[in-house]
PDB file of N, CA and C in Angstrom:
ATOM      1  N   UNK A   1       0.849  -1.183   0.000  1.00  0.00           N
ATOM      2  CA  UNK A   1       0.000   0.000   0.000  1.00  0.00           C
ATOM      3  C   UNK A   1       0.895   1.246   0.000  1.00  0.00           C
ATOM      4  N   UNK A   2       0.707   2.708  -0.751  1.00  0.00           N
ATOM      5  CA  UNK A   2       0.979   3.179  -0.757  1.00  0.00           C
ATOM      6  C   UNK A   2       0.759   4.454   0.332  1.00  0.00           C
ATOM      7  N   UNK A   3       1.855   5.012   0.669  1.00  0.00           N
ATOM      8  CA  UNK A   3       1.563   6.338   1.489  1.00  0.00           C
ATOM      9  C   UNK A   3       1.753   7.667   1.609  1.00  0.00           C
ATOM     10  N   UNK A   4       0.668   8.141   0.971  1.00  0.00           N
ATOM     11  CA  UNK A   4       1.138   9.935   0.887  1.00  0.00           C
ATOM     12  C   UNK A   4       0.555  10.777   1.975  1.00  0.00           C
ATOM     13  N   UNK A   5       1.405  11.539   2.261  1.00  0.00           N
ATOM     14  CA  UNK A   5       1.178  12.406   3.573  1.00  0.00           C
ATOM     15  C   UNK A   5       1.189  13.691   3.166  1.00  0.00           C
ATOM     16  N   UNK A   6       0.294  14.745   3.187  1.00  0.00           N
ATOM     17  CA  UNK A   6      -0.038  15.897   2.849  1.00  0.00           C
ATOM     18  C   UNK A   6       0.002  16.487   4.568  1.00  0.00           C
ATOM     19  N   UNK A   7       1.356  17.642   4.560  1.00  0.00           N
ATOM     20  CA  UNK A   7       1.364  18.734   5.196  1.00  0.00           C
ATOM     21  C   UNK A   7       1.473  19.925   5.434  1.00  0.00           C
ATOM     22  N   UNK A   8       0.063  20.654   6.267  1.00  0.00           N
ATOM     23  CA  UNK A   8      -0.432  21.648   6.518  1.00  0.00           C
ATOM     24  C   UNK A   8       0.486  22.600   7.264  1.00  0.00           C
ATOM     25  N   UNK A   9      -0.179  24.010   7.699  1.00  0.00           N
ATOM     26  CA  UNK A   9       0.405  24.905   8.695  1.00  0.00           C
ATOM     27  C   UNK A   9      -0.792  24.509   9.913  1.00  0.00           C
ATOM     28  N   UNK A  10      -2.226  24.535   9.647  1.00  0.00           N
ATOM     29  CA  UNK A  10      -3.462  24.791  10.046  1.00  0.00           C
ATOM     30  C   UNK A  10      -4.363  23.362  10.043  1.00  0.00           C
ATOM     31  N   UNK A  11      -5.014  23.481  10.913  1.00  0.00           N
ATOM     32  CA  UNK A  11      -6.466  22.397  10.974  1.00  0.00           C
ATOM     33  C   UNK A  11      -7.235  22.438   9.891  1.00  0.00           C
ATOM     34  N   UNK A  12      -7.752  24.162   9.706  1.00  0.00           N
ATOM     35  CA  UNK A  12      -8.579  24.328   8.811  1.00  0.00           C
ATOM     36  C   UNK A  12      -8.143  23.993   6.913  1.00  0.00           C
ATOM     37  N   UNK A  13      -7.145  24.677   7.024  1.00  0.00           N
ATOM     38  CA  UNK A  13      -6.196  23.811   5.609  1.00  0.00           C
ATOM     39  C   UNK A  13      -6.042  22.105   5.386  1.00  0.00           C
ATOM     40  N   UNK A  14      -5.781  21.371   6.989  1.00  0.00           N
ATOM     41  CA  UNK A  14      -6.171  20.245   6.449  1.00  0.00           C
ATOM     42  C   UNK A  14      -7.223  19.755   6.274  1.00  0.00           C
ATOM     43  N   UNK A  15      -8.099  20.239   6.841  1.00  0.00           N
ATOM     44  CA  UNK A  15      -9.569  19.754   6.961  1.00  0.00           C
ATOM     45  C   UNK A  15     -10.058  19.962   5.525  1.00  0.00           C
ATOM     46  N   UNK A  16      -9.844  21.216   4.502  1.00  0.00           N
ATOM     47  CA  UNK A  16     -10.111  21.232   3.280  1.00  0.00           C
ATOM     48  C   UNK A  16      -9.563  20.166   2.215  1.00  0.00           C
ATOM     49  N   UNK A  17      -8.305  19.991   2.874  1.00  0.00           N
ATOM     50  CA  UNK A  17      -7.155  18.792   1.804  1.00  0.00           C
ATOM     51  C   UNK A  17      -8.072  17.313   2.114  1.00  0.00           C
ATOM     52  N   UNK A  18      -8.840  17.161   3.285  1.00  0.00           N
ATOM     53  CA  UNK A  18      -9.181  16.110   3.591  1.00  0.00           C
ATOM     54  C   UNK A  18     -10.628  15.979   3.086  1.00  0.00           C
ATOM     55  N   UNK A  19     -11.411  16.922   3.239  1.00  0.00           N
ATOM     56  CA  UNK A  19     -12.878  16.222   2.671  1.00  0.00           C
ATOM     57  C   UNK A  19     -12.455  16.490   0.768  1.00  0.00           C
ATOM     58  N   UNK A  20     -11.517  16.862   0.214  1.00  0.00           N
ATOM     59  CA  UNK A  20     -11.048  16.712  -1.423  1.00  0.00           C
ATOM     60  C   UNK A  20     -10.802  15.633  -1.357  1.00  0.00           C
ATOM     61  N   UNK A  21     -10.236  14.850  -0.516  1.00  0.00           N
ATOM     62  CA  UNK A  21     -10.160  13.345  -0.543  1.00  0.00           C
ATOM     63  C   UNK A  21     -11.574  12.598  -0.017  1.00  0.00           C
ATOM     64  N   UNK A  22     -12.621  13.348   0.428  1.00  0.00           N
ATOM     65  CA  UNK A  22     -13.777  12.649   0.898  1.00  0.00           C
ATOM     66  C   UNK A  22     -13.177  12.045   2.183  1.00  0.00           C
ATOM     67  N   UNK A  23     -12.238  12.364   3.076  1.00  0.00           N
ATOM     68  CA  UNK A  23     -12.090  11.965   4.050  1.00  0.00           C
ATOM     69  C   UNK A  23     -12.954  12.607   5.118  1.00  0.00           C
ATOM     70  N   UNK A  24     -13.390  11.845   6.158  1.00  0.00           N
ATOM     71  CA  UNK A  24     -14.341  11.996   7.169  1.00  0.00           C
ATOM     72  C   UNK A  24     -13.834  12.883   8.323  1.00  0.00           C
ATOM     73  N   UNK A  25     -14.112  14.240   8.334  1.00  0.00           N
ATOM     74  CA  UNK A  25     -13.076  14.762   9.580  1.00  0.00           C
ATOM     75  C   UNK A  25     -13.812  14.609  10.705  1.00  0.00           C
ATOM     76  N   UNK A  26     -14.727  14.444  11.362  1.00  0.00           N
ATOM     77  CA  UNK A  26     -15.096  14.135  12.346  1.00  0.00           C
ATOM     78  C   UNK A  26     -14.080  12.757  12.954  1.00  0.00           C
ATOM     79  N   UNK A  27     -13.434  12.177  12.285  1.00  0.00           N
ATOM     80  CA  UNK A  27     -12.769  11.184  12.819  1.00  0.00           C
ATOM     81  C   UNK A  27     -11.140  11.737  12.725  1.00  0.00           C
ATOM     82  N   UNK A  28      -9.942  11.228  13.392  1.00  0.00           N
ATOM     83  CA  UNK A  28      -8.638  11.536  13.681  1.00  0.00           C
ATOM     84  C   UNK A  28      -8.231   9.976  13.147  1.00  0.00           C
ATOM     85  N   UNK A  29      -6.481  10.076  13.282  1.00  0.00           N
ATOM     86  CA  UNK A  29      -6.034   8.788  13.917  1.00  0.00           C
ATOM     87  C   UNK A  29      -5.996   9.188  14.260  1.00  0.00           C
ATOM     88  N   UNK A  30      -4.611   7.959  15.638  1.00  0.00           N
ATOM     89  CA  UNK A  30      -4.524   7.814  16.496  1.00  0.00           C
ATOM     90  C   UNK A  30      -2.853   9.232  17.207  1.00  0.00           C
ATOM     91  N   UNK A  31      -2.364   9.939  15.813  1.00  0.00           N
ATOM     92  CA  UNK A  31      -2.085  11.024  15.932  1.00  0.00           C
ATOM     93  C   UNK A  31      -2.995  12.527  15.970  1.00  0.00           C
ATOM     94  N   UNK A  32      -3.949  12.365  15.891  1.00  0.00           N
ATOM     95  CA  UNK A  32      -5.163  13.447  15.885  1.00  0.00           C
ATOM     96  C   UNK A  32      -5.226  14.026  13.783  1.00  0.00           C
ATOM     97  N   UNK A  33      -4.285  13.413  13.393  1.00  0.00           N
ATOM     98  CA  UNK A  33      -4.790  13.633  11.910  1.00  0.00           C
ATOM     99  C   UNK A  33      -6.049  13.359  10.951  1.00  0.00           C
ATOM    100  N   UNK A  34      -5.696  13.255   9.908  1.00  0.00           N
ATOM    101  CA  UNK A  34      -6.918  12.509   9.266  1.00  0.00           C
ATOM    102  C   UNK A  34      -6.192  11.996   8.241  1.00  0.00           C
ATOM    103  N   UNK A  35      -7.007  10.722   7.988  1.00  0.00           N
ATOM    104  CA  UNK A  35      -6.683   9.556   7.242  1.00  0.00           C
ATOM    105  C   UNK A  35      -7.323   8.638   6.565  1.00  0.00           C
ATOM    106  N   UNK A  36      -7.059   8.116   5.245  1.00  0.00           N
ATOM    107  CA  UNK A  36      -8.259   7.620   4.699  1.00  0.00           C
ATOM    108  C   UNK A  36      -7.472   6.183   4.148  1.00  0.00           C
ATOM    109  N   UNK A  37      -7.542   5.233   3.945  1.00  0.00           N
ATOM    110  CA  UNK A  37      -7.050   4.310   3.588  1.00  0.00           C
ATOM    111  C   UNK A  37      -8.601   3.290   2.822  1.00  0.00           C
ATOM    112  N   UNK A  38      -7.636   3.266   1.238  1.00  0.00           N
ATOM    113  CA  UNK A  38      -8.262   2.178   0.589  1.00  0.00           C
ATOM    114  C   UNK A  38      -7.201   0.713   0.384  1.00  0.00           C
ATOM    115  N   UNK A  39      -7.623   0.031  -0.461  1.00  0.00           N
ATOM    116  CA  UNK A  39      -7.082  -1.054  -0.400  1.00  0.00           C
ATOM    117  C   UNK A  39      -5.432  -0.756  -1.474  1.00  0.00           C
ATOM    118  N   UNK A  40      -5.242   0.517  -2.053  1.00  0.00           N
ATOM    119  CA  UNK A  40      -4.101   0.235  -2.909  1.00  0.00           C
ATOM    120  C   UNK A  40      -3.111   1.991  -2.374  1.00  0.00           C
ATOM    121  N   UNK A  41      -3.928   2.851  -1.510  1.00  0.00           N
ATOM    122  CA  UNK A  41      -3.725   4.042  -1.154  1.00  0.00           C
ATOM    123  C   UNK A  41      -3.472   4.070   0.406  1.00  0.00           C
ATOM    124  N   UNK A  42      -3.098   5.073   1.354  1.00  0.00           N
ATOM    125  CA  UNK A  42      -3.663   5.250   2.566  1.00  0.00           C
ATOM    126  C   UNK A  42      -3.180   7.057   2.320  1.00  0.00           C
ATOM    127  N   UNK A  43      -4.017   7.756   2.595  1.00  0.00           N
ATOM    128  CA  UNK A  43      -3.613   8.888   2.270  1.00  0.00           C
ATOM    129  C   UNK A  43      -3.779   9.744   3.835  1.00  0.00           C
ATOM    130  N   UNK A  44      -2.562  10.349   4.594  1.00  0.00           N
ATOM    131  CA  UNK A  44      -2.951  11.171   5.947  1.00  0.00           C
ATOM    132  C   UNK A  44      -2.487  12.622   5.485  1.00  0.00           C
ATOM    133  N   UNK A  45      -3.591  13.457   6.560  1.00  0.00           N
ATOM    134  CA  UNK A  45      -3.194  15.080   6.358  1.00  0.00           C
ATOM    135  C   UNK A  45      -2.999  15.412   7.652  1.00  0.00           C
ATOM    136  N   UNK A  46      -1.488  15.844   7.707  1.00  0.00           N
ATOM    137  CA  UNK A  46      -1.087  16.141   9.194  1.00  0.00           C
ATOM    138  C   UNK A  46      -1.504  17.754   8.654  1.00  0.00           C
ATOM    139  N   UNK A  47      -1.024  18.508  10.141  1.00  0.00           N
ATOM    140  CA  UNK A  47      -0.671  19.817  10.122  1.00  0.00           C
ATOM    141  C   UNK A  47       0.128  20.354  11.589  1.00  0.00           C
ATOM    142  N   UNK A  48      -0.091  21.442  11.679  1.00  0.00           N
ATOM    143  CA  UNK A  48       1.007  21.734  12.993  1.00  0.00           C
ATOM    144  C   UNK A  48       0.457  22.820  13.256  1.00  0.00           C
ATOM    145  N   UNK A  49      -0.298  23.565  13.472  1.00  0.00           N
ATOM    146  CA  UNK A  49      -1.024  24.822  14.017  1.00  0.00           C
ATOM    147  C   UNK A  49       0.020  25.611  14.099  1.00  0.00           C
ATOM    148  N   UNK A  50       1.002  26.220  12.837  1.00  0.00           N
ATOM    149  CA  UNK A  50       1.901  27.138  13.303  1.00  0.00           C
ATOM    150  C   UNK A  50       2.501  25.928  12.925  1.00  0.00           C
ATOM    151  N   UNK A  51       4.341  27.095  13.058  1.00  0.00           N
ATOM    152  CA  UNK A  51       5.510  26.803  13.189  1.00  0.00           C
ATOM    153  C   UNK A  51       5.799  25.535  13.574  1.00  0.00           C
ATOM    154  N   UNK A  52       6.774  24.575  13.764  1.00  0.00           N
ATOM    155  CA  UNK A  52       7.468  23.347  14.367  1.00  0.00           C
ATOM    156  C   UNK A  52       8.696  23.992  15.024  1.00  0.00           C
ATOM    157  N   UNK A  53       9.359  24.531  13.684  1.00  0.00           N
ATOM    158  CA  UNK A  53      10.766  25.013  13.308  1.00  0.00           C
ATOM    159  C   UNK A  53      10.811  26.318  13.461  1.00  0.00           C
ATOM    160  N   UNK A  54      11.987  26.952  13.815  1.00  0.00           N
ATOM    161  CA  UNK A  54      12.703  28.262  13.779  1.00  0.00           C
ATOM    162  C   UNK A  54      14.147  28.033  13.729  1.00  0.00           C
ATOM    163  N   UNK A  55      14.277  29.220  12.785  1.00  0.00           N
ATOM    164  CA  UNK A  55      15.953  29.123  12.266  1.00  0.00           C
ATOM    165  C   UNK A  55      16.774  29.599  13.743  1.00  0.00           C
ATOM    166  N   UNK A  56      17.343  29.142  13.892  1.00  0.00           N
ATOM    167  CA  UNK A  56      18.282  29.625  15.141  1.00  0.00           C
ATOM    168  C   UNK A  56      19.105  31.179  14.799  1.00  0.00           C
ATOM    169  N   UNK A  57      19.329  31.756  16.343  1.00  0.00           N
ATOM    170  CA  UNK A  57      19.713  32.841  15.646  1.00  0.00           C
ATOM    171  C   UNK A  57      21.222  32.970  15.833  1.00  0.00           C
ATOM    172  N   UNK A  58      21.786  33.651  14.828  1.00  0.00           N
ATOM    173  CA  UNK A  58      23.241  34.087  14.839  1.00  0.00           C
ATOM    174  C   UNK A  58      24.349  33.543  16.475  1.00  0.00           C
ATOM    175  N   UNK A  59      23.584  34.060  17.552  1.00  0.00           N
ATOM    176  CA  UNK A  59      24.056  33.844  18.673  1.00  0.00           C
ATOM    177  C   UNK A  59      24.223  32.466  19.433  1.00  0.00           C
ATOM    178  N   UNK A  60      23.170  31.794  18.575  1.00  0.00           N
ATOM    179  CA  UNK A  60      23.031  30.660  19.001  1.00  0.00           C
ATOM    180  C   UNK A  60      24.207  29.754  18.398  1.00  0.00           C
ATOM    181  N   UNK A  61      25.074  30.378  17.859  1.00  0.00           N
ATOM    182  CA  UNK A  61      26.237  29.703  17.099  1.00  0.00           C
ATOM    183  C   UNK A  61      27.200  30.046  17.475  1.00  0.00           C
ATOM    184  N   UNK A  62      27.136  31.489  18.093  1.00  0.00           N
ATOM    185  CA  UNK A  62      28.899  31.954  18.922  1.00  0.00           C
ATOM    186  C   UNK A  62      27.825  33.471  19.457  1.00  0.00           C
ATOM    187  N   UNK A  63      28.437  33.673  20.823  1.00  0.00           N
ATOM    188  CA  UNK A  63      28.109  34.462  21.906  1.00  0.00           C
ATOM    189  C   UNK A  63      28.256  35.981  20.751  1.00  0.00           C
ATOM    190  N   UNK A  64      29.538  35.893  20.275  1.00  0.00           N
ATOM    191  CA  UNK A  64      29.699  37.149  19.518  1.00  0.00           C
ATOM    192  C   UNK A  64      28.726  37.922  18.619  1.00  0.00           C
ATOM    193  N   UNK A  65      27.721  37.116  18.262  1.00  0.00           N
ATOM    194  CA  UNK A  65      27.105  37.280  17.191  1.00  0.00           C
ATOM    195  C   UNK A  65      25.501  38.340  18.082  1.00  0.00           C
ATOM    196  N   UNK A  66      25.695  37.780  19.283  1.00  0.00           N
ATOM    197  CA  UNK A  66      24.519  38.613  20.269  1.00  0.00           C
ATOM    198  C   UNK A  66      24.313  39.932  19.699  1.00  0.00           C
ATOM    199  N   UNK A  67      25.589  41.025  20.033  1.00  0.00           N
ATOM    200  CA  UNK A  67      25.377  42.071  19.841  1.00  0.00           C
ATOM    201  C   UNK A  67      25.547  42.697  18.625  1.00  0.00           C
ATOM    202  N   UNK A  68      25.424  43.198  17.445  1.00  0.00           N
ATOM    203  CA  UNK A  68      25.643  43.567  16.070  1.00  0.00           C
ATOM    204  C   UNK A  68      26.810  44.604  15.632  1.00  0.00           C
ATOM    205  N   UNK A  69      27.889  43.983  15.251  1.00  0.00           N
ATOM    206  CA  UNK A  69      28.963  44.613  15.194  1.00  0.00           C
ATOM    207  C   UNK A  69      29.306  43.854  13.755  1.00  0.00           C
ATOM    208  N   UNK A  70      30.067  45.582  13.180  1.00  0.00           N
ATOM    209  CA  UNK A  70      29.967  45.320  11.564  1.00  0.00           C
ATOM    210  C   UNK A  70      31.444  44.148  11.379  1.00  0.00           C
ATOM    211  N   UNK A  71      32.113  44.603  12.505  1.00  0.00           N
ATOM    212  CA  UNK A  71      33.699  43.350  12.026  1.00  0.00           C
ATOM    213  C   UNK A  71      33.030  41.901  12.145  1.00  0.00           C
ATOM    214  N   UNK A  72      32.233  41.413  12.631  1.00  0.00           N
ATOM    215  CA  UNK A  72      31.393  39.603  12.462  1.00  0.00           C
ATOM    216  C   UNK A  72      30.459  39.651  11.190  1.00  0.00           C
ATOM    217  N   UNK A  73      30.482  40.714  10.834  1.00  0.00           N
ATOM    218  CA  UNK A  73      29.621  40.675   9.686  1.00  0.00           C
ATOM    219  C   UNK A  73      30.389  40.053   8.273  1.00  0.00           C
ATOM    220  N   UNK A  74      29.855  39.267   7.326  1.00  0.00           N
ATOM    221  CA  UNK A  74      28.307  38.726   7.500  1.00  0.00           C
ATOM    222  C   UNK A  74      28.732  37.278   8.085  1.00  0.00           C
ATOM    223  N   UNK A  75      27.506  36.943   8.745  1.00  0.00           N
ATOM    224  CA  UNK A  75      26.948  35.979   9.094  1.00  0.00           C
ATOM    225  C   UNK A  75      26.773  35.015   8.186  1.00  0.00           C
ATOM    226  N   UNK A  76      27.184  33.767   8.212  1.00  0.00           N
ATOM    227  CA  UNK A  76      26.873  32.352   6.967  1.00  0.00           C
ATOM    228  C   UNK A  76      26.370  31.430   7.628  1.00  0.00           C
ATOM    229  N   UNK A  77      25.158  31.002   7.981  1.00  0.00           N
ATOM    230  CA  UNK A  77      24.572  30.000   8.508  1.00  0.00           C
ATOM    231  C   UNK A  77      25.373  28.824   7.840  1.00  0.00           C
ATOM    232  N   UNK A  78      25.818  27.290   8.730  1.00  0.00           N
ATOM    233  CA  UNK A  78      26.137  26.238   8.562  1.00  0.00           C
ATOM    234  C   UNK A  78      25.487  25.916   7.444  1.00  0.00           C
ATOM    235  N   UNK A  79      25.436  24.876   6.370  1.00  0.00           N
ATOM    236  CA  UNK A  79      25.100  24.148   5.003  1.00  0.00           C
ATOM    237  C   UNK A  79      24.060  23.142   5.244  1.00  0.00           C
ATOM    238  N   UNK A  80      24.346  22.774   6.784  1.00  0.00           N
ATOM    239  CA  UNK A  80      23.677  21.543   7.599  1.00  0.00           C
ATOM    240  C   UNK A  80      22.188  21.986   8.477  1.00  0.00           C
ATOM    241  N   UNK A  81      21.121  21.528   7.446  1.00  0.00           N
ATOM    242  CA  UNK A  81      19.843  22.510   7.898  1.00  0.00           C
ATOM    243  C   UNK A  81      19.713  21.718   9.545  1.00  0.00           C
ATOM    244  N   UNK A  82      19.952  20.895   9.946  1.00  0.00           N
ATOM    245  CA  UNK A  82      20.266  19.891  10.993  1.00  0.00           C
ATOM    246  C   UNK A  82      20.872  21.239  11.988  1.00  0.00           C
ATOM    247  N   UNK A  83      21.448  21.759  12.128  1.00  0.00           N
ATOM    248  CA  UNK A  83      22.208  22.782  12.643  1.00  0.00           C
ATOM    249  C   UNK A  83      21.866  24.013  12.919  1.00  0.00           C
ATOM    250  N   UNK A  84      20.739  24.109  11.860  1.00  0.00           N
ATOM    251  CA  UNK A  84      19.966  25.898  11.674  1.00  0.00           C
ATOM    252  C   UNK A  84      18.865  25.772  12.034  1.00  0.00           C
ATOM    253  N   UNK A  85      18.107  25.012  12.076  1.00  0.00           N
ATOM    254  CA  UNK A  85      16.693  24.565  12.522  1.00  0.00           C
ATOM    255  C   UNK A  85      16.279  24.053  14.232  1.00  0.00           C
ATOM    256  N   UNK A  86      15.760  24.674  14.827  1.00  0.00           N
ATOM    257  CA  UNK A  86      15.420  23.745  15.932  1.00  0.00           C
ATOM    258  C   UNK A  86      13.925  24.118  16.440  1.00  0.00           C
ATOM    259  N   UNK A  87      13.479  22.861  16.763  1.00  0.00           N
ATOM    260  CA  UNK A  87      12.213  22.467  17.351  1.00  0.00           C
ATOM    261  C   UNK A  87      11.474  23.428  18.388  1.00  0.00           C
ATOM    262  N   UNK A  88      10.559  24.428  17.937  1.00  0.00           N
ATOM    263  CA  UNK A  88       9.818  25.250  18.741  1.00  0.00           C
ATOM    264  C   UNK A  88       9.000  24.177  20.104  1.00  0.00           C
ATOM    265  N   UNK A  89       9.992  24.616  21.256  1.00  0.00           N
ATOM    266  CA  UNK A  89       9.765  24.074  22.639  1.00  0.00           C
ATOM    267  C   UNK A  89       8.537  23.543  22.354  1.00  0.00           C
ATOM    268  N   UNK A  90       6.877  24.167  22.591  1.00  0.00           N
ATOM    269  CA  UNK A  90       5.846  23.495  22.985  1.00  0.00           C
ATOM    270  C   UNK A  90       5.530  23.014  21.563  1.00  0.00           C
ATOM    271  N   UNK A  91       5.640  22.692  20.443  1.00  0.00           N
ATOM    272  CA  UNK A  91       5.539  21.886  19.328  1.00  0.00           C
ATOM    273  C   UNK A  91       6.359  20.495  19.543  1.00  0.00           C
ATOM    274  N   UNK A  92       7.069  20.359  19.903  1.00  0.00           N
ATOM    275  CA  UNK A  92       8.222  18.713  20.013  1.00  0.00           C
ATOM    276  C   UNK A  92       6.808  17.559  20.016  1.00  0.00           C
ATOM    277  N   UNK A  93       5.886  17.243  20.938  1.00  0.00           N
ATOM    278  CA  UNK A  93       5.347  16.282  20.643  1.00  0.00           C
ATOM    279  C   UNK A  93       4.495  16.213  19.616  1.00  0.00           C
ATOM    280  N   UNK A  94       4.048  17.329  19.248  1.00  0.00           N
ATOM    281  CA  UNK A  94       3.118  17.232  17.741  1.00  0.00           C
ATOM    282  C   UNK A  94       4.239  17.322  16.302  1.00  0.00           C
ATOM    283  N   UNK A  95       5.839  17.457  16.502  1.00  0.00           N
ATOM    284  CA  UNK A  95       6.725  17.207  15.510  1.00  0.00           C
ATOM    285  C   UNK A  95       7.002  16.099  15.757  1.00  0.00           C
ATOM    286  N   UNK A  96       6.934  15.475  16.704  1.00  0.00           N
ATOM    287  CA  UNK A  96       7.490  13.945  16.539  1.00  0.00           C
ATOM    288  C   UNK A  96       6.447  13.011  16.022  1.00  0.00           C
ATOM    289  N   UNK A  97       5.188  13.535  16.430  1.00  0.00           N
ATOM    290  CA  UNK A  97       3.776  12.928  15.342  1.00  0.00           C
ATOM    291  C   UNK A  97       4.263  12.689  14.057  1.00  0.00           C
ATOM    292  N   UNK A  98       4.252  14.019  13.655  1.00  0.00           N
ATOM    293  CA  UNK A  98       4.343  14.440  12.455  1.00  0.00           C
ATOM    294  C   UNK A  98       5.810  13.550  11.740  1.00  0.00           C
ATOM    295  N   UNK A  99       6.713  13.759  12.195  1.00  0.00           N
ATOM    296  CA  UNK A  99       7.731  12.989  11.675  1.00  0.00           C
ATOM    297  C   UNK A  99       7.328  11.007  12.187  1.00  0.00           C
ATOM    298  N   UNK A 100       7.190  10.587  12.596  1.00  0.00           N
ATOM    299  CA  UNK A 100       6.300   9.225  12.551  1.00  0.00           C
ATOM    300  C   UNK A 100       5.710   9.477  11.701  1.00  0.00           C
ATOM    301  N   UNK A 101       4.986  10.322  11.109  1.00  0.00           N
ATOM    302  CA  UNK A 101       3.695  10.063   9.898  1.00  0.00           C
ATOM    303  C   UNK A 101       4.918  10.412   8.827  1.00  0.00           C
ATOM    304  N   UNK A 102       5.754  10.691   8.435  1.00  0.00           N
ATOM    305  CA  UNK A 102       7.048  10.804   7.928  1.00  0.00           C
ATOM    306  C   UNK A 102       7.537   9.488   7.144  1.00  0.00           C
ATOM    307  N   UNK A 103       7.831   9.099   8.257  1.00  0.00           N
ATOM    308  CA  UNK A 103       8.996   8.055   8.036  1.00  0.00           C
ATOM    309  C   UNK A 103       8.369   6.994   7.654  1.00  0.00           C
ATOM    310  N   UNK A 104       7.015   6.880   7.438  1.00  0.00           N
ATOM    311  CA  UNK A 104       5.907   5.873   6.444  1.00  0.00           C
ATOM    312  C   UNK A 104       5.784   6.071   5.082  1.00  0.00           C
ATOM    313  N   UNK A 105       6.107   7.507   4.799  1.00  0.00           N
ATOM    314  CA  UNK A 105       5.351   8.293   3.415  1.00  0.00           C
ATOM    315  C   UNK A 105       6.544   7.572   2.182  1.00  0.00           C
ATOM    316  N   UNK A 106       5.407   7.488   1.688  1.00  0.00           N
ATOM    317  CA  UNK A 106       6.401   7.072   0.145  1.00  0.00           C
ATOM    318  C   UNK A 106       6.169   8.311  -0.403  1.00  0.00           C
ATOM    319  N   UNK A 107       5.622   9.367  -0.495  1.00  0.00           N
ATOM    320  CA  UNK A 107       5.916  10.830  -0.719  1.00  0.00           C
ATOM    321  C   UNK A 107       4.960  11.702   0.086  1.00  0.00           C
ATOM    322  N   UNK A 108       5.381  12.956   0.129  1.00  0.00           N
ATOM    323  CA  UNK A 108       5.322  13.608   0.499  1.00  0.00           C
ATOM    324  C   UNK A 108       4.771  14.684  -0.427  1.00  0.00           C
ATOM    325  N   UNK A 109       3.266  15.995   0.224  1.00  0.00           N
ATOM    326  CA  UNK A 109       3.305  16.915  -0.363  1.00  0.00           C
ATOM    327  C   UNK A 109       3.065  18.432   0.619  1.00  0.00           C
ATOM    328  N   UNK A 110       4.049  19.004   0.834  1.00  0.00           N
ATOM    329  CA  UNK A 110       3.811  20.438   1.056  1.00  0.00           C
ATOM    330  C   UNK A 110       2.765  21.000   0.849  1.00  0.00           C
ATOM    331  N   UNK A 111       2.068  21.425   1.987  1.00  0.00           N
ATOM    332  CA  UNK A 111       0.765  21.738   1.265  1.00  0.00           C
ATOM    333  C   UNK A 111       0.692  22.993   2.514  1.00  0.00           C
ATOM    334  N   UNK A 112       1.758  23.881   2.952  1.00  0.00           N
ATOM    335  CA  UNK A 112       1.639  24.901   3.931  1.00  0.00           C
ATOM    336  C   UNK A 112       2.342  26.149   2.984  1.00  0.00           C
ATOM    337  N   UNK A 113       2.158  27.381   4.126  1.00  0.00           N
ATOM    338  CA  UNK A 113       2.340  28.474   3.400  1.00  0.00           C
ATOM    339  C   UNK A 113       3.936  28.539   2.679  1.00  0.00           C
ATOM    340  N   UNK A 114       3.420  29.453   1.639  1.00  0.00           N
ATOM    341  CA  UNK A 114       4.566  29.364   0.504  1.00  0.00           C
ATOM    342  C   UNK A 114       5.669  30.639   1.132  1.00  0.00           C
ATOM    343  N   UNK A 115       6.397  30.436   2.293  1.00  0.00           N
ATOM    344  CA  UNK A 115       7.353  30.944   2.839  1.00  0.00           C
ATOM    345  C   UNK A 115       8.322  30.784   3.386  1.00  0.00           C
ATOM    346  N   UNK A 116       9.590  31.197   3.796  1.00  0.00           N
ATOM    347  CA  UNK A 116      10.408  30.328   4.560  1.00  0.00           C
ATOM    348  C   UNK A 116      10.072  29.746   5.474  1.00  0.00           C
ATOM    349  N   UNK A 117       9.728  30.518   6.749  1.00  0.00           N
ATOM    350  CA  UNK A 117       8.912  29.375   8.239  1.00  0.00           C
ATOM    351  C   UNK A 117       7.519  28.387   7.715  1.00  0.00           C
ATOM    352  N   UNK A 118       7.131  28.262   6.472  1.00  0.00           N
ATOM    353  CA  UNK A 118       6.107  27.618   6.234  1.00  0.00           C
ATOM    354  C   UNK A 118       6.712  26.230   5.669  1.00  0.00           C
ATOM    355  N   UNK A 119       7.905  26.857   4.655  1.00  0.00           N
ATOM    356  CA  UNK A 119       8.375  25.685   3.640  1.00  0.00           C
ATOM    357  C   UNK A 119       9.260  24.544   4.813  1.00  0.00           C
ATOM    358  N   UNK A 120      10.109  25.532   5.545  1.00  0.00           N
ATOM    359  CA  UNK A 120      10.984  24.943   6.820  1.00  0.00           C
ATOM    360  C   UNK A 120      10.017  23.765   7.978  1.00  0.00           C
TER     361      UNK A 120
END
């Protein structure tokens, strides 16, 4: 069976992605998503009410970077998004949902706002 996972910013965004699939939102899994499974498909629409992620800031990489002084300038974030990204405190258990509904997907579709903190 195949598995595509469509993710949101919002409830209400998935809730639209989900009855286009005729999925039943009055019902969740057992992550609070929605999910529809036929015999050759299983299709889930996570979302995250908001953010997961925030880029870390400058300081968070060397103390120096705190105060804005033109000799540290510029700034090059690491290559390693692993490094620049970290988990907005009260989101961690609804990102670790979300990544479990992840690590099933035989693809994946973006389906949140078309911005950096949306695409991230």
């Amino acid at each position: 069976m195949m598995t595509a996972v469509y993710m949101t910013d919002n409830i209400s965004i998935a809730q639209d992605i989900a009855l286009a699939f005729d999925i039943n939102i009055s019902k969740q899994n057992e992550f609070g998503f929605y999910e529809k499974r036929d015999s050759a498909v299983r299709i889930v629409v996570t979302y995250s009410n908001g953010q997961c992620f925030e880029v870390k800031e400058p300081e968070d990489f060397d103390i120096k970077y705190k105060n804005l002084n033109i000799n540290n300038l510029p700034f090059i974030y690491p290559h390693s998004a692993a490094k620049v990204i970290k988990v907005i405190e009260n989101k961690a258990a609804l990102f670790a949902k979300i990544a479990r509904t992840l690590r099933e997907a035989d693809f994946i579709v973006i389906a949140g706002n078309a911005e950096r903190e949306g695409e991230l």
